[in-house]
PDB file of N, CA and C in Angstrom:
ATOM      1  N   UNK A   1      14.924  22.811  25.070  1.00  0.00           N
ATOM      2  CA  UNK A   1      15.527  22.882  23.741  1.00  0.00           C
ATOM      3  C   UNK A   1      16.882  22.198  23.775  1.00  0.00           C
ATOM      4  N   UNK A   2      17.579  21.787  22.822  1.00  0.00           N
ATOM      5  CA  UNK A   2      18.677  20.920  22.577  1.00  0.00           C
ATOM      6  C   UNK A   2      19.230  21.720  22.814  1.00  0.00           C
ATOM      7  N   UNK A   3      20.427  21.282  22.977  1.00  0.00           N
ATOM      8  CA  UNK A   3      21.853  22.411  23.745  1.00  0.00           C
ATOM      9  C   UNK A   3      22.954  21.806  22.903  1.00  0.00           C
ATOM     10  N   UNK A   4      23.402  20.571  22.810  1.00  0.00           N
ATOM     11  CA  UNK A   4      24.625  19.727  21.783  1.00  0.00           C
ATOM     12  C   UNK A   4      24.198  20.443  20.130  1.00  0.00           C
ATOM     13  N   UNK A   5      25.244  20.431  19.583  1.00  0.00           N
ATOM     14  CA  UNK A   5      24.907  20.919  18.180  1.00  0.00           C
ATOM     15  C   UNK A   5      24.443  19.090  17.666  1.00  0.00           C
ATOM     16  N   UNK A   6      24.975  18.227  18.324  1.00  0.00           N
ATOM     17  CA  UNK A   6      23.864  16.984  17.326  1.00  0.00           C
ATOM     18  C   UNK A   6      22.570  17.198  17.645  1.00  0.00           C
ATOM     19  N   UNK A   7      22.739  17.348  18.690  1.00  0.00           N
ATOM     20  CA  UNK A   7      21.023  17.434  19.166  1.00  0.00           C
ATOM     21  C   UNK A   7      20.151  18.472  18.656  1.00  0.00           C
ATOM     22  N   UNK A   8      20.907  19.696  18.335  1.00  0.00           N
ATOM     23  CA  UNK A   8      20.092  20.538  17.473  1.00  0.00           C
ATOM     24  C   UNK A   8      19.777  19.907  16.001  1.00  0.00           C
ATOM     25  N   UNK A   9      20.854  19.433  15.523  1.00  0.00           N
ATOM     26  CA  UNK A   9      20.223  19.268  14.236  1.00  0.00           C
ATOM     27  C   UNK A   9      19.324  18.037  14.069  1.00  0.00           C
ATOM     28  N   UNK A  10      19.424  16.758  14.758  1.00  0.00           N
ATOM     29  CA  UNK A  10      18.471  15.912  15.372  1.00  0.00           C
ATOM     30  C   UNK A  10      17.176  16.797  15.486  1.00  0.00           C
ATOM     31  N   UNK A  11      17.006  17.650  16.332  1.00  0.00           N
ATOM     32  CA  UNK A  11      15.627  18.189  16.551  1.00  0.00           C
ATOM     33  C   UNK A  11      15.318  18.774  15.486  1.00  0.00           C
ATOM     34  N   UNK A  12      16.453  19.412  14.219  1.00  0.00           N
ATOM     35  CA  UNK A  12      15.908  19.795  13.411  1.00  0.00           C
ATOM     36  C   UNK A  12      15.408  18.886  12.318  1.00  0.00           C
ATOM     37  N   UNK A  13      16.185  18.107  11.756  1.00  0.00           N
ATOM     38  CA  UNK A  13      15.789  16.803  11.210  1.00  0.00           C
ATOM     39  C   UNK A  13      14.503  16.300  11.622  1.00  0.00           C
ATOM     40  N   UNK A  14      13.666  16.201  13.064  1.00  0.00           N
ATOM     41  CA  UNK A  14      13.069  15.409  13.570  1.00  0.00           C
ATOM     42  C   UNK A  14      11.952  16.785  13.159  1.00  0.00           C
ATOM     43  N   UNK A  15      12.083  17.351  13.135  1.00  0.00           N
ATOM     44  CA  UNK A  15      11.085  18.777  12.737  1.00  0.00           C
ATOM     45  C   UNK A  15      10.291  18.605  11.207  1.00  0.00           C
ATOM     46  N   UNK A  16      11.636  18.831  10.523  1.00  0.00           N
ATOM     47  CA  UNK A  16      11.653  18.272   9.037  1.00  0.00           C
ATOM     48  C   UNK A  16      10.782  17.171   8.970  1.00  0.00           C
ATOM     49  N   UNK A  17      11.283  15.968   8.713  1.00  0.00           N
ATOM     50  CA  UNK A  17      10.501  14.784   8.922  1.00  0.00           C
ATOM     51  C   UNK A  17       9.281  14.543   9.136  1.00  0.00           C
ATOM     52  N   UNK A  18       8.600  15.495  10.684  1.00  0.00           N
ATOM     53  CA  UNK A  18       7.411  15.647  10.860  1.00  0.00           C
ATOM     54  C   UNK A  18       6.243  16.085  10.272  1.00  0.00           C
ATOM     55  N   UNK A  19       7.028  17.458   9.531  1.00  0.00           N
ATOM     56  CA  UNK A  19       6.063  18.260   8.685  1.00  0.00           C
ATOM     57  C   UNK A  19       5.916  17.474   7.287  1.00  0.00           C
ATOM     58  N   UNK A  20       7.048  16.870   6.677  1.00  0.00           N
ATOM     59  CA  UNK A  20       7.101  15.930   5.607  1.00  0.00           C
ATOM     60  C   UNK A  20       6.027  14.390   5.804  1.00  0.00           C
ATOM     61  N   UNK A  21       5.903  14.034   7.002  1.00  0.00           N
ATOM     62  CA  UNK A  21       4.911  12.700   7.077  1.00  0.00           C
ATOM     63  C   UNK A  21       3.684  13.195   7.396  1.00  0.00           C
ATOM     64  N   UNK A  22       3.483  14.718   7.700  1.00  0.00           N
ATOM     65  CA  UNK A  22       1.958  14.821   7.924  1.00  0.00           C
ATOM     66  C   UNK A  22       1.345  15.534   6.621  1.00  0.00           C
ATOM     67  N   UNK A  23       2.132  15.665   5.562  1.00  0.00           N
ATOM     68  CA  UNK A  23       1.756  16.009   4.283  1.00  0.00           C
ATOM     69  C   UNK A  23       1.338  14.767   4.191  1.00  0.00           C
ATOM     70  N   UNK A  24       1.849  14.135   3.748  1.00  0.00           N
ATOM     71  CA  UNK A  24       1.769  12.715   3.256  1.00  0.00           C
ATOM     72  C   UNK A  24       0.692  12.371   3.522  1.00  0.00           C
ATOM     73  N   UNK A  25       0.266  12.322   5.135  1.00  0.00           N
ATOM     74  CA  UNK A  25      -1.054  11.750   5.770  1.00  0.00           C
ATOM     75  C   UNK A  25      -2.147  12.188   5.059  1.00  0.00           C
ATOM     76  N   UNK A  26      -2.290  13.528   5.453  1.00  0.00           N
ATOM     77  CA  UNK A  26      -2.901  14.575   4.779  1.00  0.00           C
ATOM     78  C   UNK A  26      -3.315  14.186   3.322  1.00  0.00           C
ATOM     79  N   UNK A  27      -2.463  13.939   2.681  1.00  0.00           N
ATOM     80  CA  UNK A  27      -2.587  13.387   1.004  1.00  0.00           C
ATOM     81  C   UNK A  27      -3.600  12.340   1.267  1.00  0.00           C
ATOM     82  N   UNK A  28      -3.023  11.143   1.891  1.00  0.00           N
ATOM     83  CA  UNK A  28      -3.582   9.605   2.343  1.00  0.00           C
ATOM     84  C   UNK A  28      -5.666  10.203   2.359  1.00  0.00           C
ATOM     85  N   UNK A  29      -5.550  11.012   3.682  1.00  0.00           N
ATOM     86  CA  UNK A  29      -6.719  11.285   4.142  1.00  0.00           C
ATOM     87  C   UNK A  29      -7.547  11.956   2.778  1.00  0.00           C
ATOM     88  N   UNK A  30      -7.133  12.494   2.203  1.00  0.00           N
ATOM     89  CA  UNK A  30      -7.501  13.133   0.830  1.00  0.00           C
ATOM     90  C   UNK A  30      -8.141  12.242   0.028  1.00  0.00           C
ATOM     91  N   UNK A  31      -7.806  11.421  -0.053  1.00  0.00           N
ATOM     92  CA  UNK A  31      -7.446  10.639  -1.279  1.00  0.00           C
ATOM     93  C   UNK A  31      -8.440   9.630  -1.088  1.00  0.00           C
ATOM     94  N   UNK A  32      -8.601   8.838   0.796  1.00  0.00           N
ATOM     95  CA  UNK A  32      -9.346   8.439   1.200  1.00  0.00           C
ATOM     96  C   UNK A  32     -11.286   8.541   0.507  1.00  0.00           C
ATOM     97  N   UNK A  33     -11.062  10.387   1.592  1.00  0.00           N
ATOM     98  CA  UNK A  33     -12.169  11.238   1.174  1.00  0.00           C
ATOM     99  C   UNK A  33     -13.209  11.280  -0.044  1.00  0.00           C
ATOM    100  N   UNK A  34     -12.060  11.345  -0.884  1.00  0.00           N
ATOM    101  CA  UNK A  34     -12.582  11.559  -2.310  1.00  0.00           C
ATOM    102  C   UNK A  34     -12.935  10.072  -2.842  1.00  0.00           C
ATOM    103  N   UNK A  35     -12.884   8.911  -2.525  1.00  0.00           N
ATOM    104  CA  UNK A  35     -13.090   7.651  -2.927  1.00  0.00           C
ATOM    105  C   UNK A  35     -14.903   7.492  -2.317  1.00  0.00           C
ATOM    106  N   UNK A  36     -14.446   7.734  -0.673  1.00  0.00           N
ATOM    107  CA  UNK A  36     -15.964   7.548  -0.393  1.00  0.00           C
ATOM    108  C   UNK A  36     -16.762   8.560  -0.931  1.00  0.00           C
ATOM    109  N   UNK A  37     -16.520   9.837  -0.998  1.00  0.00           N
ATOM    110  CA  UNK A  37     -17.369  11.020  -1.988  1.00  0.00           C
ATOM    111  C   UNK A  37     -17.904  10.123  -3.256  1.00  0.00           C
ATOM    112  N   UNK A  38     -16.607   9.688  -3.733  1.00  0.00           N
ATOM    113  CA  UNK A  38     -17.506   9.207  -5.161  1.00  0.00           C
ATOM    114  C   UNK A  38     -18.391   7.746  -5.391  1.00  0.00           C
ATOM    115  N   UNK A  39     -18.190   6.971  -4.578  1.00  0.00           N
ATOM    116  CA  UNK A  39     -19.104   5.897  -4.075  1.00  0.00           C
ATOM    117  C   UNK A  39     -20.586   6.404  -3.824  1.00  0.00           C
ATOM    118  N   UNK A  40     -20.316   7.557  -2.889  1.00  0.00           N
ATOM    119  CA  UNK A  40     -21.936   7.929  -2.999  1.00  0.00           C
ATOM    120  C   UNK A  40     -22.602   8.768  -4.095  1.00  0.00           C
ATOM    121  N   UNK A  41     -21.894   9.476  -4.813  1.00  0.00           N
ATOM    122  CA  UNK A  41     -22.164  10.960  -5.454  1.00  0.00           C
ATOM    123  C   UNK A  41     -21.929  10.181  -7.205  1.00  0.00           C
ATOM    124  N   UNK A  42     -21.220   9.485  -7.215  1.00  0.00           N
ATOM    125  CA  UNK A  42     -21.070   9.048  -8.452  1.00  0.00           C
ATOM    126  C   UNK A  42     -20.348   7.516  -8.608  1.00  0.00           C
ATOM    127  N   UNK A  43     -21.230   6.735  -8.070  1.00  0.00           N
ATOM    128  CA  UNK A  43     -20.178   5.135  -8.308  1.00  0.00           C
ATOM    129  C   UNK A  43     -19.658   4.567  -9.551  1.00  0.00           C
ATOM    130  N   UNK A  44     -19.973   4.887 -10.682  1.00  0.00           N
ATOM    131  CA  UNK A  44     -18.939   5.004 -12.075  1.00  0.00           C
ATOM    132  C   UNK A  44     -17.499   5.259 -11.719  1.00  0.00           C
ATOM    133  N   UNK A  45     -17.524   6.843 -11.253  1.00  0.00           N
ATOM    134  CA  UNK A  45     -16.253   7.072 -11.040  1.00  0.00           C
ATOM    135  C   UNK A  45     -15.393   6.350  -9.794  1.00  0.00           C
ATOM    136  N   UNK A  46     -15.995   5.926  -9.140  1.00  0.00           N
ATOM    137  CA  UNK A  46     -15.235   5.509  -7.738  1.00  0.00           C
ATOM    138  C   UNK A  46     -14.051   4.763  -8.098  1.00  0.00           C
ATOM    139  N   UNK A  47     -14.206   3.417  -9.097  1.00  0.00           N
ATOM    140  CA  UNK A  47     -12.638   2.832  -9.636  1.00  0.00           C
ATOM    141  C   UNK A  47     -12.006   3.481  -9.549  1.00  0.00           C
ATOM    142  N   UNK A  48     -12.198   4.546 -10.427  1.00  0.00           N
ATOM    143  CA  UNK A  48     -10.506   5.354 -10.374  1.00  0.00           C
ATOM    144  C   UNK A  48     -10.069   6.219  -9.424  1.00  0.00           C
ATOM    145  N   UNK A  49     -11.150   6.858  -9.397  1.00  0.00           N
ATOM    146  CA  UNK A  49     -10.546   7.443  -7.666  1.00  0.00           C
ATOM    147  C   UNK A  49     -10.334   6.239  -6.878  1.00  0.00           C
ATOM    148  N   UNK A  50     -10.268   5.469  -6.611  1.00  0.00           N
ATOM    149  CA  UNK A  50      -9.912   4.005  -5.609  1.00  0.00           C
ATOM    150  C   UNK A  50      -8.441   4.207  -6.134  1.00  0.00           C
ATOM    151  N   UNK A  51      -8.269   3.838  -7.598  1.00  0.00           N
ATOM    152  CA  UNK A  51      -6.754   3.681  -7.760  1.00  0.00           C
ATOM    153  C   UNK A  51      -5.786   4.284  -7.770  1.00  0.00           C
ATOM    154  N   UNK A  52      -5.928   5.706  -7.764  1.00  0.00           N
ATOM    155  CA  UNK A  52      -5.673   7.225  -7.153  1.00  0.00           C
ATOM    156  C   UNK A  52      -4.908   6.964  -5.689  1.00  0.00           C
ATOM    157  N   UNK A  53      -6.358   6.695  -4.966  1.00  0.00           N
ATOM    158  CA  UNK A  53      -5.744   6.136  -3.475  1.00  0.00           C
ATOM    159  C   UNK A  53      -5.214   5.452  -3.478  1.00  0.00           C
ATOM    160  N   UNK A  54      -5.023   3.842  -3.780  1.00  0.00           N
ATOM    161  CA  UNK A  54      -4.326   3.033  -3.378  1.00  0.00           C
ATOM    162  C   UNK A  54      -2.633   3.647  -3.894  1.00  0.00           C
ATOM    163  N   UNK A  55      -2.708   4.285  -5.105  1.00  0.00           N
ATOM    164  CA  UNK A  55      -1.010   4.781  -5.365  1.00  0.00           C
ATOM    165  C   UNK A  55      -0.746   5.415  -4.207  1.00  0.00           C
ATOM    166  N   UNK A  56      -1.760   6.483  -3.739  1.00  0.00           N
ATOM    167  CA  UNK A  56      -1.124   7.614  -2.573  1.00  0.00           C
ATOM    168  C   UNK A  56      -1.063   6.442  -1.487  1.00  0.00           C
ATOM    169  N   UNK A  57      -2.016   5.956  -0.689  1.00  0.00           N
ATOM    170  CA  UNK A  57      -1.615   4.942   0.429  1.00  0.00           C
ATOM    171  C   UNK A  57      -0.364   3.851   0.282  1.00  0.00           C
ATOM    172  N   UNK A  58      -0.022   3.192  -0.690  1.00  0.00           N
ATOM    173  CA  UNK A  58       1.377   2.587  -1.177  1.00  0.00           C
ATOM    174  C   UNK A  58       2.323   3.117  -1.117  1.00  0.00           C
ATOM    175  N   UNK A  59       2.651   4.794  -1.402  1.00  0.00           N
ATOM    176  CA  UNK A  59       3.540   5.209  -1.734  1.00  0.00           C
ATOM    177  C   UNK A  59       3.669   5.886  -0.274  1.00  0.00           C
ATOM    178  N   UNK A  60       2.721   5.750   0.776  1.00  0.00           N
ATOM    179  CA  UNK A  60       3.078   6.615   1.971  1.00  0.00           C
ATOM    180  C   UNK A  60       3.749   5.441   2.752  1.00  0.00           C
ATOM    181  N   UNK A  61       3.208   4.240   2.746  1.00  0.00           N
ATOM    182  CA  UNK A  61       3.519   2.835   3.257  1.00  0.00           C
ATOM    183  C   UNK A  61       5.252   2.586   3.299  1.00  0.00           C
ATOM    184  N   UNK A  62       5.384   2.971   1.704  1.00  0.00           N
ATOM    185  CA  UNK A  62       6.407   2.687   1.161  1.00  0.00           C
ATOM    186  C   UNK A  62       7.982   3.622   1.675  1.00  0.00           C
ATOM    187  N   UNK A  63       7.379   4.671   2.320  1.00  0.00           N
ATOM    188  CA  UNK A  63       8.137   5.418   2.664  1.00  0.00           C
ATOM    189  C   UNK A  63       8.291   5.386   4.193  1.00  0.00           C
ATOM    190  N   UNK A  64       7.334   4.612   4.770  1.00  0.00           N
ATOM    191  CA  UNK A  64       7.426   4.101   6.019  1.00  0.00           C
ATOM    192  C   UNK A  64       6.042   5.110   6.914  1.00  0.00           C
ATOM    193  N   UNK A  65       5.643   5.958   6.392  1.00  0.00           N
ATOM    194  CA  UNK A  65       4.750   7.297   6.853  1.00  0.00           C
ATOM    195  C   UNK A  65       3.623   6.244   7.824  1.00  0.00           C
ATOM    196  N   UNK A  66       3.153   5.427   7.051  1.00  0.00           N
ATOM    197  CA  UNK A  66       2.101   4.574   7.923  1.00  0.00           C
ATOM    198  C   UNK A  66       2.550   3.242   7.430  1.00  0.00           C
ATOM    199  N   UNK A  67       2.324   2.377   8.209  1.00  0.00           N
ATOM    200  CA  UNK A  67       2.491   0.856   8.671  1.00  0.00           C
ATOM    201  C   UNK A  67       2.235   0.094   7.420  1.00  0.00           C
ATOM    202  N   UNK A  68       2.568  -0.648   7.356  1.00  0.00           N
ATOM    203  CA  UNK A  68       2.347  -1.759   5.498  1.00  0.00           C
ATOM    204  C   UNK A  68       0.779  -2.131   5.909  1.00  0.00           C
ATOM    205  N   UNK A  69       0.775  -2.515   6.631  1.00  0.00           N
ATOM    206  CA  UNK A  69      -0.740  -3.431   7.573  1.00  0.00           C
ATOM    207  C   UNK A  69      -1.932  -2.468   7.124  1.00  0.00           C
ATOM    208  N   UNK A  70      -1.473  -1.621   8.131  1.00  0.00           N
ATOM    209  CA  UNK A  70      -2.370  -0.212   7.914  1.00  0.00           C
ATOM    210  C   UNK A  70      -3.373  -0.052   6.741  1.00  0.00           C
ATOM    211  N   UNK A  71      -1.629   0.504   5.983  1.00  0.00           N
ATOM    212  CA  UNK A  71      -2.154   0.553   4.577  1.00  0.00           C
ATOM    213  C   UNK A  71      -2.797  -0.216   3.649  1.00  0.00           C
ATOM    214  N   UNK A  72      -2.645  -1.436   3.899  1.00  0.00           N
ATOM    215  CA  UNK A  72      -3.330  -2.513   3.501  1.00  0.00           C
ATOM    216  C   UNK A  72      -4.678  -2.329   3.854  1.00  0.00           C
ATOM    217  N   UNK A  73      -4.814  -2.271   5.043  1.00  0.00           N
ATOM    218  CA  UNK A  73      -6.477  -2.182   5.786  1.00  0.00           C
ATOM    219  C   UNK A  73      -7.212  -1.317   5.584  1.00  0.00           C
ATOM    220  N   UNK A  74      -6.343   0.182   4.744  1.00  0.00           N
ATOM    221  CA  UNK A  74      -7.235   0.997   4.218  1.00  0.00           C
ATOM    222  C   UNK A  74      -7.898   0.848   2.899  1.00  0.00           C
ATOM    223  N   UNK A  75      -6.532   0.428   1.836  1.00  0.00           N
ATOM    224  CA  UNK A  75      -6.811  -0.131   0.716  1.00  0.00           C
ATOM    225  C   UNK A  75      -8.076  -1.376   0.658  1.00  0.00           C
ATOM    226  N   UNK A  76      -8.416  -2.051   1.751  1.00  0.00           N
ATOM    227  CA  UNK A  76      -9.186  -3.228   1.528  1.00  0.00           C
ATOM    228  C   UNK A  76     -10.050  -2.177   1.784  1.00  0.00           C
ATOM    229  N   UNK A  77     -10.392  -1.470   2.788  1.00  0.00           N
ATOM    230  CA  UNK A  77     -11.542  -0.953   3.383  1.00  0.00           C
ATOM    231  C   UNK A  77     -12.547  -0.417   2.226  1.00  0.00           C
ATOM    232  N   UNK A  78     -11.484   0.428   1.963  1.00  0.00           N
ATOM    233  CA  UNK A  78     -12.045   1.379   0.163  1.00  0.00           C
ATOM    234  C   UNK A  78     -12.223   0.636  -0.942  1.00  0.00           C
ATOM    235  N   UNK A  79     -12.132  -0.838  -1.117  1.00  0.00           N
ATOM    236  CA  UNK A  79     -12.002  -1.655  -2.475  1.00  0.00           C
ATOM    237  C   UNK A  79     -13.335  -2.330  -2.071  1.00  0.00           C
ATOM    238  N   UNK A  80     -13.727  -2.511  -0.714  1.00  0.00           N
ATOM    239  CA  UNK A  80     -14.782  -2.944  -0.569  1.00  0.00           C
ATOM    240  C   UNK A  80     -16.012  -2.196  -0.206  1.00  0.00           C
ATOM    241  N   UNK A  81     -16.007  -0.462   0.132  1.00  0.00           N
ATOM    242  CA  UNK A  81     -16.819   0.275  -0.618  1.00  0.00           C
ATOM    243  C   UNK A  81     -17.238   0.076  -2.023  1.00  0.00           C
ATOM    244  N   UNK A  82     -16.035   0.734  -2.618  1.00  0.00           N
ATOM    245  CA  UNK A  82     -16.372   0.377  -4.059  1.00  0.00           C
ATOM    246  C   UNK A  82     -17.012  -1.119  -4.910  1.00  0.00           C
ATOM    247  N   UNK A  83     -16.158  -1.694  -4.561  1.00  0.00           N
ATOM    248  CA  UNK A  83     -16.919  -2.864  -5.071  1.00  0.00           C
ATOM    249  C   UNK A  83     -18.487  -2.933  -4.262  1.00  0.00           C
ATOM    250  N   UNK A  84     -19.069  -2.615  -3.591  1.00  0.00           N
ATOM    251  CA  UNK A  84     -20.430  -2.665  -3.034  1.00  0.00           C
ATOM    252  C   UNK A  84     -21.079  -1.846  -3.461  1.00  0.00           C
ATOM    253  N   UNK A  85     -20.662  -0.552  -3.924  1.00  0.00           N
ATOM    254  CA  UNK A  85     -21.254   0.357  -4.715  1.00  0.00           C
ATOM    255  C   UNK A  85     -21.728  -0.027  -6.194  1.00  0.00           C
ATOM    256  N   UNK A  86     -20.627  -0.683  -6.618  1.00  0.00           N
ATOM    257  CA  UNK A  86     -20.465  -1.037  -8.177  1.00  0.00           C
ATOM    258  C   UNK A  86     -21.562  -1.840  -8.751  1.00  0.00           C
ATOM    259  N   UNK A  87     -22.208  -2.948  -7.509  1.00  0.00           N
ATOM    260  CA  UNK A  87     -22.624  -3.877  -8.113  1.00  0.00           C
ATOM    261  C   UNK A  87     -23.999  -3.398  -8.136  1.00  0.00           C
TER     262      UNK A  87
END
């Protein structure tokens, strides 16, 4: 355990932070989920759940939570479900 009072609050900060980017993920993975759910279960709806996700994956990107790339590669991944579903 930290012993310096920076270092405590560092570890606490670094605590914080943690639990704050694995919400986020968590959201991401959600959001994911529910895109391929509706590709199979209902491909009408899949657009918008797609665009659902891509806000949550952008906005996790954007905050640095996962990689720009990443996020990109998920967003393609799921646009090209959908669009394969659609047609």
């Amino acid at each position: 355990m930290a012993n310096h009072k920076s270092s405590i609050k560092r570890a606490r900060q670094s605590q914080d932070r943690r639990l704050r980017n694995r919400m986020v993920k968590t959201r991401v993975k959600n959001a994911a989920k529910a895109v391929r759910a509706a590709v199979f279960e209902n491909p009408t709806d899949a657009p918008l759940q797609l665009r659902a996700a891509q806000s949550t994956i952008a906005k996790a990107a954007k905050k640095g939570v996962i990689h720009k790339r990443a996020a990109a590669r998920k967003i393609s991944r799921l646009a090209r479900q959908v669009n394969a579903a659609t047609r």
